[in-house]
PDB file of N, CA and C in Angstrom:
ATOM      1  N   UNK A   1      -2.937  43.516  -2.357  1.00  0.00           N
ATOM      2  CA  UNK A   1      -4.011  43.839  -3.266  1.00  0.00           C
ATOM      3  C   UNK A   1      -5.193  42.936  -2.943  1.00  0.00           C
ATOM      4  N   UNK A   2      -6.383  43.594  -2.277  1.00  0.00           N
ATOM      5  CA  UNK A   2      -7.841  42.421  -2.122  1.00  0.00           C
ATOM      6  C   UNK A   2      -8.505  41.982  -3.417  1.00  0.00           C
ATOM      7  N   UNK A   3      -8.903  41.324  -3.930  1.00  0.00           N
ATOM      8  CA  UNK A   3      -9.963  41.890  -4.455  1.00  0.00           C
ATOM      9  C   UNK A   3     -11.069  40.366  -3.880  1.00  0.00           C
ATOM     10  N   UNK A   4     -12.137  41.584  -4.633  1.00  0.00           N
ATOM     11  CA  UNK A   4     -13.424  41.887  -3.970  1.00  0.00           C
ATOM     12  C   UNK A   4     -14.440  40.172  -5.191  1.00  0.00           C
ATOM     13  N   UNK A   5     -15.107  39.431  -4.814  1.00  0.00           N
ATOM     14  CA  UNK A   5     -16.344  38.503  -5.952  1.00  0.00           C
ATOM     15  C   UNK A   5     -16.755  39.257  -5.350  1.00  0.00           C
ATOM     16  N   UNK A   6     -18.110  39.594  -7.038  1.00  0.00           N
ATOM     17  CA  UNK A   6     -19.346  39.379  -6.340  1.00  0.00           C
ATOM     18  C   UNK A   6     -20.307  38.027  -6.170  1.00  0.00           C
ATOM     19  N   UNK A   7     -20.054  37.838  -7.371  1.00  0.00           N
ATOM     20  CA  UNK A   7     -21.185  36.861  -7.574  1.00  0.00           C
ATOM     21  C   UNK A   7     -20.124  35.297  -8.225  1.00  0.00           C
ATOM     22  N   UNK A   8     -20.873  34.282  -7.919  1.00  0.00           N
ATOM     23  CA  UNK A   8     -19.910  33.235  -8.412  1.00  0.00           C
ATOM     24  C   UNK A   8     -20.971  32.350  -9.055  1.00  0.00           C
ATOM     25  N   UNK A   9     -21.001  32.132 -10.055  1.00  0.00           N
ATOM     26  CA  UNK A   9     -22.006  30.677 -10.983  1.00  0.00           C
ATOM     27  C   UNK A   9     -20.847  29.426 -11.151  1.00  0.00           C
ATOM     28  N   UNK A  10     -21.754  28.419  -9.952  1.00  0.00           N
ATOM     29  CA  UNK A  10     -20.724  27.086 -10.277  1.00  0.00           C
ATOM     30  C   UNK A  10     -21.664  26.166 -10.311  1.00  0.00           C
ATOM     31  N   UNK A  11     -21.225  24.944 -11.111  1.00  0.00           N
ATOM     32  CA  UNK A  11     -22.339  23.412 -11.305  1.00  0.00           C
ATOM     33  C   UNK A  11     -21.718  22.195 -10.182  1.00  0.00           C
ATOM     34  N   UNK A  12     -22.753  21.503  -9.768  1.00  0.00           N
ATOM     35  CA  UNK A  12     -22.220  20.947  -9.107  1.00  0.00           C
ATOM     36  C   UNK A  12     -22.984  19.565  -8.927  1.00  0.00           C
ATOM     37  N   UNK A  13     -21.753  18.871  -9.518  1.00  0.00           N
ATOM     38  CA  UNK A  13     -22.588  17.069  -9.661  1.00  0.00           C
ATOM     39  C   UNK A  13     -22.675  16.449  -8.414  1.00  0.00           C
ATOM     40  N   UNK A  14     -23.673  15.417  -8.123  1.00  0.00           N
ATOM     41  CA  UNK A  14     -23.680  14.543  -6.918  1.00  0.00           C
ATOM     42  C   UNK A  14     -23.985  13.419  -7.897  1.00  0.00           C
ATOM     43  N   UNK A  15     -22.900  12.843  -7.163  1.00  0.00           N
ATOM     44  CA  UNK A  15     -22.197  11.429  -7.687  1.00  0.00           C
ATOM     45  C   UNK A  15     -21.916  10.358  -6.578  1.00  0.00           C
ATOM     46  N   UNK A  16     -21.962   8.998  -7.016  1.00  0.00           N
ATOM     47  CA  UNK A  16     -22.330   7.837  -6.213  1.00  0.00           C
ATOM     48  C   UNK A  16     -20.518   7.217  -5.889  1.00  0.00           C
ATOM     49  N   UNK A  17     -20.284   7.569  -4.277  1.00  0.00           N
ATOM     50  CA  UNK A  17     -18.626   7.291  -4.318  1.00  0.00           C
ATOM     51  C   UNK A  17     -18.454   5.875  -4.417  1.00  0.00           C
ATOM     52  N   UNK A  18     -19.269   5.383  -4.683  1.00  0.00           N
ATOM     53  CA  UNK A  18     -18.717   3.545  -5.176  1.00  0.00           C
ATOM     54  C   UNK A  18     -18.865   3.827  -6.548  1.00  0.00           C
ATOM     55  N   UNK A  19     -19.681   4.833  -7.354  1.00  0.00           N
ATOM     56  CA  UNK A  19     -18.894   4.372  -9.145  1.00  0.00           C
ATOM     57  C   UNK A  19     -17.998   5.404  -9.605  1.00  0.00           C
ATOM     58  N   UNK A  20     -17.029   5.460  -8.706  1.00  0.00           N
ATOM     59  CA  UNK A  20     -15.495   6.503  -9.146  1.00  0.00           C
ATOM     60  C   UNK A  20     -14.545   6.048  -9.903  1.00  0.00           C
ATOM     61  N   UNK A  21     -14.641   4.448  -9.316  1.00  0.00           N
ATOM     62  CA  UNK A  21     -13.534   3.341  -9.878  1.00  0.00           C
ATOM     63  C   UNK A  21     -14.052   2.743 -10.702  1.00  0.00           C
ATOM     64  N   UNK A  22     -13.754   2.463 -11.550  1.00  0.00           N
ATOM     65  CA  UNK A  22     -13.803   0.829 -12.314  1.00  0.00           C
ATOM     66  C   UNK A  22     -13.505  -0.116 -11.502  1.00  0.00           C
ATOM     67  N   UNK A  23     -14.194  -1.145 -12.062  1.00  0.00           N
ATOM     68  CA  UNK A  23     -13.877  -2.903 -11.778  1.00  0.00           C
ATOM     69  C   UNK A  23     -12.673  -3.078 -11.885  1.00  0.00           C
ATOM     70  N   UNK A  24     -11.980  -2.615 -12.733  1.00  0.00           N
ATOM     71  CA  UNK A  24     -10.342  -2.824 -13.686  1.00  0.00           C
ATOM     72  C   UNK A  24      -9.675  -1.989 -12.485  1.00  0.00           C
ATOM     73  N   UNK A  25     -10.039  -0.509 -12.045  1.00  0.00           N
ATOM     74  CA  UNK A  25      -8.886  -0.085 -11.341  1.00  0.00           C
ATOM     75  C   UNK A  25      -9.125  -0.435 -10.263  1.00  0.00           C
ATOM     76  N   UNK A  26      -9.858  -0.631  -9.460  1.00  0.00           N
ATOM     77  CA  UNK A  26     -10.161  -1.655  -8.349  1.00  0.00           C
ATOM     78  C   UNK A  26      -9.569  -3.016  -7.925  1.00  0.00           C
ATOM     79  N   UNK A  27      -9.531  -3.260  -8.886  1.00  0.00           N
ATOM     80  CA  UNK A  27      -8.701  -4.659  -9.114  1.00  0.00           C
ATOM     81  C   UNK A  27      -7.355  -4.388  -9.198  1.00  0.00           C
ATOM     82  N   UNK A  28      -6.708  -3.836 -10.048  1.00  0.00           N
ATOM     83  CA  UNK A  28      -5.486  -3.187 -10.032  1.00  0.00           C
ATOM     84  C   UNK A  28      -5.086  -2.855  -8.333  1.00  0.00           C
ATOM     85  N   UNK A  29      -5.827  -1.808  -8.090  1.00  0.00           N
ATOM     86  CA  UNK A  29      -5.457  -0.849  -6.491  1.00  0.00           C
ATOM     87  C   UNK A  29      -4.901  -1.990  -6.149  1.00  0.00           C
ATOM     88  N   UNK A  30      -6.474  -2.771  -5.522  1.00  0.00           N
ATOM     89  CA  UNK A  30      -5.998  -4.311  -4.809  1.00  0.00           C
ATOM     90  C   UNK A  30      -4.714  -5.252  -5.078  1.00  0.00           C
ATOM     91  N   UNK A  31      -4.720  -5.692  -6.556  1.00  0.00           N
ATOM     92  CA  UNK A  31      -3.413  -6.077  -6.396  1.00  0.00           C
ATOM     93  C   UNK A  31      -1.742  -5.291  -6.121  1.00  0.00           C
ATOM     94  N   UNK A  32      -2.050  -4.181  -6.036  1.00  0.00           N
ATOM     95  CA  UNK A  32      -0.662  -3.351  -5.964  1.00  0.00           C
ATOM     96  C   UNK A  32      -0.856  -3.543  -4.241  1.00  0.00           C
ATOM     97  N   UNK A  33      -1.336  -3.640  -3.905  1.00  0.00           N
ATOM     98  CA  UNK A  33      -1.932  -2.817  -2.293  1.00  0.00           C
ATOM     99  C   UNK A  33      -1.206  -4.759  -1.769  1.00  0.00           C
ATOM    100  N   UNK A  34      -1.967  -5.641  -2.300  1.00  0.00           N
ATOM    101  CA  UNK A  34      -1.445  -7.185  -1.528  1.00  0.00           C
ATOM    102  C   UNK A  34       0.010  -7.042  -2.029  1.00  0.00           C
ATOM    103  N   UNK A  35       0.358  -7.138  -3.047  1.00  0.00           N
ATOM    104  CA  UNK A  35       1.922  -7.002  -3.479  1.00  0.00           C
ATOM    105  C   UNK A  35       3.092  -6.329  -2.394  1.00  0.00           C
ATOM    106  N   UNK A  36       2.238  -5.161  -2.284  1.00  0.00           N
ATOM    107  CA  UNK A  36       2.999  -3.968  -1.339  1.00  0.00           C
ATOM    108  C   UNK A  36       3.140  -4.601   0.224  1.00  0.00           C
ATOM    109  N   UNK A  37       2.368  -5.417   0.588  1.00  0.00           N
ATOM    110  CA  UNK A  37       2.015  -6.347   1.625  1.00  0.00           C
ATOM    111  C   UNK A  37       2.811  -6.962   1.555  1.00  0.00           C
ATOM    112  N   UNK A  38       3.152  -8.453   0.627  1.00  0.00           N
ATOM    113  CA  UNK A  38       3.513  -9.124   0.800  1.00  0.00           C
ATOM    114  C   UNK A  38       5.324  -8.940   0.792  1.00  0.00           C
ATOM    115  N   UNK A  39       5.322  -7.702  -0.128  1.00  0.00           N
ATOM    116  CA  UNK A  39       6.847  -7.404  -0.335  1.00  0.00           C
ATOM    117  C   UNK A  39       7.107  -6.725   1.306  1.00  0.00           C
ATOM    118  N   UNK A  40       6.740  -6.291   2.080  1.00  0.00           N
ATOM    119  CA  UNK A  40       7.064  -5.795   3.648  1.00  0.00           C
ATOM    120  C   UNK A  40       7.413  -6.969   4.467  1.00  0.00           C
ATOM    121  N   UNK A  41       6.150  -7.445   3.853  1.00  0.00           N
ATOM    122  CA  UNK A  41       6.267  -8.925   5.096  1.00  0.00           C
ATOM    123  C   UNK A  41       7.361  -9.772   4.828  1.00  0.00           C
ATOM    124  N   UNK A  42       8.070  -9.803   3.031  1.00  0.00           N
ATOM    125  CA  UNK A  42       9.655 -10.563   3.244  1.00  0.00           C
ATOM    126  C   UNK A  42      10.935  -9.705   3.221  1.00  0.00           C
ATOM    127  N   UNK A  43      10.534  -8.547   3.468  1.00  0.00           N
ATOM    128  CA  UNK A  43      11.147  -7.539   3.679  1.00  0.00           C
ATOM    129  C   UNK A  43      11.476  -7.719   5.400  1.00  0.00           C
ATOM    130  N   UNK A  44      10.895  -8.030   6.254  1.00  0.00           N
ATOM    131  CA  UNK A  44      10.323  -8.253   7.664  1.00  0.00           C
ATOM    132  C   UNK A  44      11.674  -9.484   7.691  1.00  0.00           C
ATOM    133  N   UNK A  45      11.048 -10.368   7.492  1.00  0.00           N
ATOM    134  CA  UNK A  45      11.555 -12.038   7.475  1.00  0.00           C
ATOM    135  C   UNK A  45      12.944 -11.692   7.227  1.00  0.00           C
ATOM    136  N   UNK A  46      13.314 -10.836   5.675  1.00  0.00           N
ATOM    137  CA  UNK A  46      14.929 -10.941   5.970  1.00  0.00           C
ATOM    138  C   UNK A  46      15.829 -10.346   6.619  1.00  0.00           C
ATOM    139  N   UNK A  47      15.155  -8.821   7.457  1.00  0.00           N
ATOM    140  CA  UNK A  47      15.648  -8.019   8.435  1.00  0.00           C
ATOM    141  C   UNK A  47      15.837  -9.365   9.683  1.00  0.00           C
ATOM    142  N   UNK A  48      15.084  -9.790  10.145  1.00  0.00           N
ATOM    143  CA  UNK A  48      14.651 -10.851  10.737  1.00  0.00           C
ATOM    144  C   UNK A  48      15.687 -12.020  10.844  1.00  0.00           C
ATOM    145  N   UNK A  49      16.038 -12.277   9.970  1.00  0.00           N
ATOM    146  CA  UNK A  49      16.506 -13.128   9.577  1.00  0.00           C
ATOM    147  C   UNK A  49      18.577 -13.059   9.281  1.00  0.00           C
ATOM    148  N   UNK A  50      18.405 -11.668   9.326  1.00  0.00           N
ATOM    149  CA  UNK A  50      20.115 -11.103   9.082  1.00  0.00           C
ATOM    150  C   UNK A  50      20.365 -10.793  10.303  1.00  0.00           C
ATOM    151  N   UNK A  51      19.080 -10.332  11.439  1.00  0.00           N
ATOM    152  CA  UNK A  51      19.627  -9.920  13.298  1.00  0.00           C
ATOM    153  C   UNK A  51      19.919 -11.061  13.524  1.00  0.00           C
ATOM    154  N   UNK A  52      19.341 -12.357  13.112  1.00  0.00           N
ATOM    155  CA  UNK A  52      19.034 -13.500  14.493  1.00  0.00           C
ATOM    156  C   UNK A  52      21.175 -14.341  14.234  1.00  0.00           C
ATOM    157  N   UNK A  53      21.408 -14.354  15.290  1.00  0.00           N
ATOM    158  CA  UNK A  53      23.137 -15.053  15.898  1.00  0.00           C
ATOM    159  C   UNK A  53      22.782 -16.573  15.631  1.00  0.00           C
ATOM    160  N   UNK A  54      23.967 -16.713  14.982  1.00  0.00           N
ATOM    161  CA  UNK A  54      24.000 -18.279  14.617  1.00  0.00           C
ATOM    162  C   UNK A  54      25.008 -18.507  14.852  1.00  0.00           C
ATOM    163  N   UNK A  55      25.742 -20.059  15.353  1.00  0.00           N
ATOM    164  CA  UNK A  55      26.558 -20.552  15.579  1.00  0.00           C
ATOM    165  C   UNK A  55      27.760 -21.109  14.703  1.00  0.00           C
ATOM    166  N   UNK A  56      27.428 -20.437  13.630  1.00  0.00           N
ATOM    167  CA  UNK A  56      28.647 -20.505  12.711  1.00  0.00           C
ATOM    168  C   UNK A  56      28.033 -20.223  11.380  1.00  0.00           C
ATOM    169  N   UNK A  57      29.263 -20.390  10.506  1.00  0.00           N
ATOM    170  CA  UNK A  57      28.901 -19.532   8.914  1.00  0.00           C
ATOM    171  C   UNK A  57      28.136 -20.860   8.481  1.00  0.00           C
ATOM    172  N   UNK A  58      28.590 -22.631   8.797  1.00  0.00           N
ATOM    173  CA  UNK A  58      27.990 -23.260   8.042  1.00  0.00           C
ATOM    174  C   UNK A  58      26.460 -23.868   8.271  1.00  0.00           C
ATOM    175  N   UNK A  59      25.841 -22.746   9.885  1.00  0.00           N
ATOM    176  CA  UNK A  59      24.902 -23.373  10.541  1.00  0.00           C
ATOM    177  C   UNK A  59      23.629 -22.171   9.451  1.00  0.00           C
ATOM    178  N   UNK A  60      22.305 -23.490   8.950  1.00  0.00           N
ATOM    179  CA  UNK A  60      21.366 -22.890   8.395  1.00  0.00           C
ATOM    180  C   UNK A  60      20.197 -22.927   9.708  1.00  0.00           C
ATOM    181  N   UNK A  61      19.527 -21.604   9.886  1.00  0.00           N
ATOM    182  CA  UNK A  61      18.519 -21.450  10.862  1.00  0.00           C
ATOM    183  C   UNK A  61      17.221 -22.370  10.382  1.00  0.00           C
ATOM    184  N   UNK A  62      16.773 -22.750  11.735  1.00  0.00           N
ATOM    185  CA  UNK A  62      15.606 -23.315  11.014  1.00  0.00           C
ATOM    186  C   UNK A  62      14.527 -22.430  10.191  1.00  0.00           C
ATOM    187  N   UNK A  63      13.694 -22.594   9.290  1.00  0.00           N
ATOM    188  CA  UNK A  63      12.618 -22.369   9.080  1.00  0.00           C
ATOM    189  C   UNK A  63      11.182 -22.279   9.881  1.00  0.00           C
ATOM    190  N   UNK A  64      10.608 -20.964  10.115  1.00  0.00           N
ATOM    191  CA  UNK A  64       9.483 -20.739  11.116  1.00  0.00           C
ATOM    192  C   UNK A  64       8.548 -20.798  10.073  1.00  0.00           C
ATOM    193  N   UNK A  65       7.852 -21.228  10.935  1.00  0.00           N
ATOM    194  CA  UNK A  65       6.062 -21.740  10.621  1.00  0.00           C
ATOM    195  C   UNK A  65       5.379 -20.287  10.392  1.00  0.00           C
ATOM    196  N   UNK A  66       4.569 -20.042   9.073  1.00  0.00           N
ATOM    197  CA  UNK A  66       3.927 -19.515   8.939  1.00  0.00           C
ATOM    198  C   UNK A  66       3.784 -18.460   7.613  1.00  0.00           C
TER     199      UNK A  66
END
């Protein structure tokens, strides 16, 4: 079944894409966004950290810099 517009009436705002957000959700994004970061990166470290062979159950690996 086609059907056919003829005619279409639409409004249409132009708006400034830096005031979409708030200060507040901006801030928010950001902190979810470093969080999400930082949880990978010890997410990383303990993958990291469960591959690396050690010389016994009572040997602790050193600690890396950074």
């Amino acid at each position: 079944m086609d059907v056919q517009i003829g005619e279409v009436v639409s409004t249409v705002r132009a708006v400034d894409g830096d005031s979409l957000l708030s200060p507040q959700a901006m801030d928010k994004i950001v902190r979810l966004v470093l969080q999400a970061v930082r949880d990978q990166e010890e997410h990383r470290k303990r993958v990291r950290a469960e591959q690396r062979i050690t010389s016994g159950v009572g040997h602790e690996p050193e600690e890396e810099g950074g």
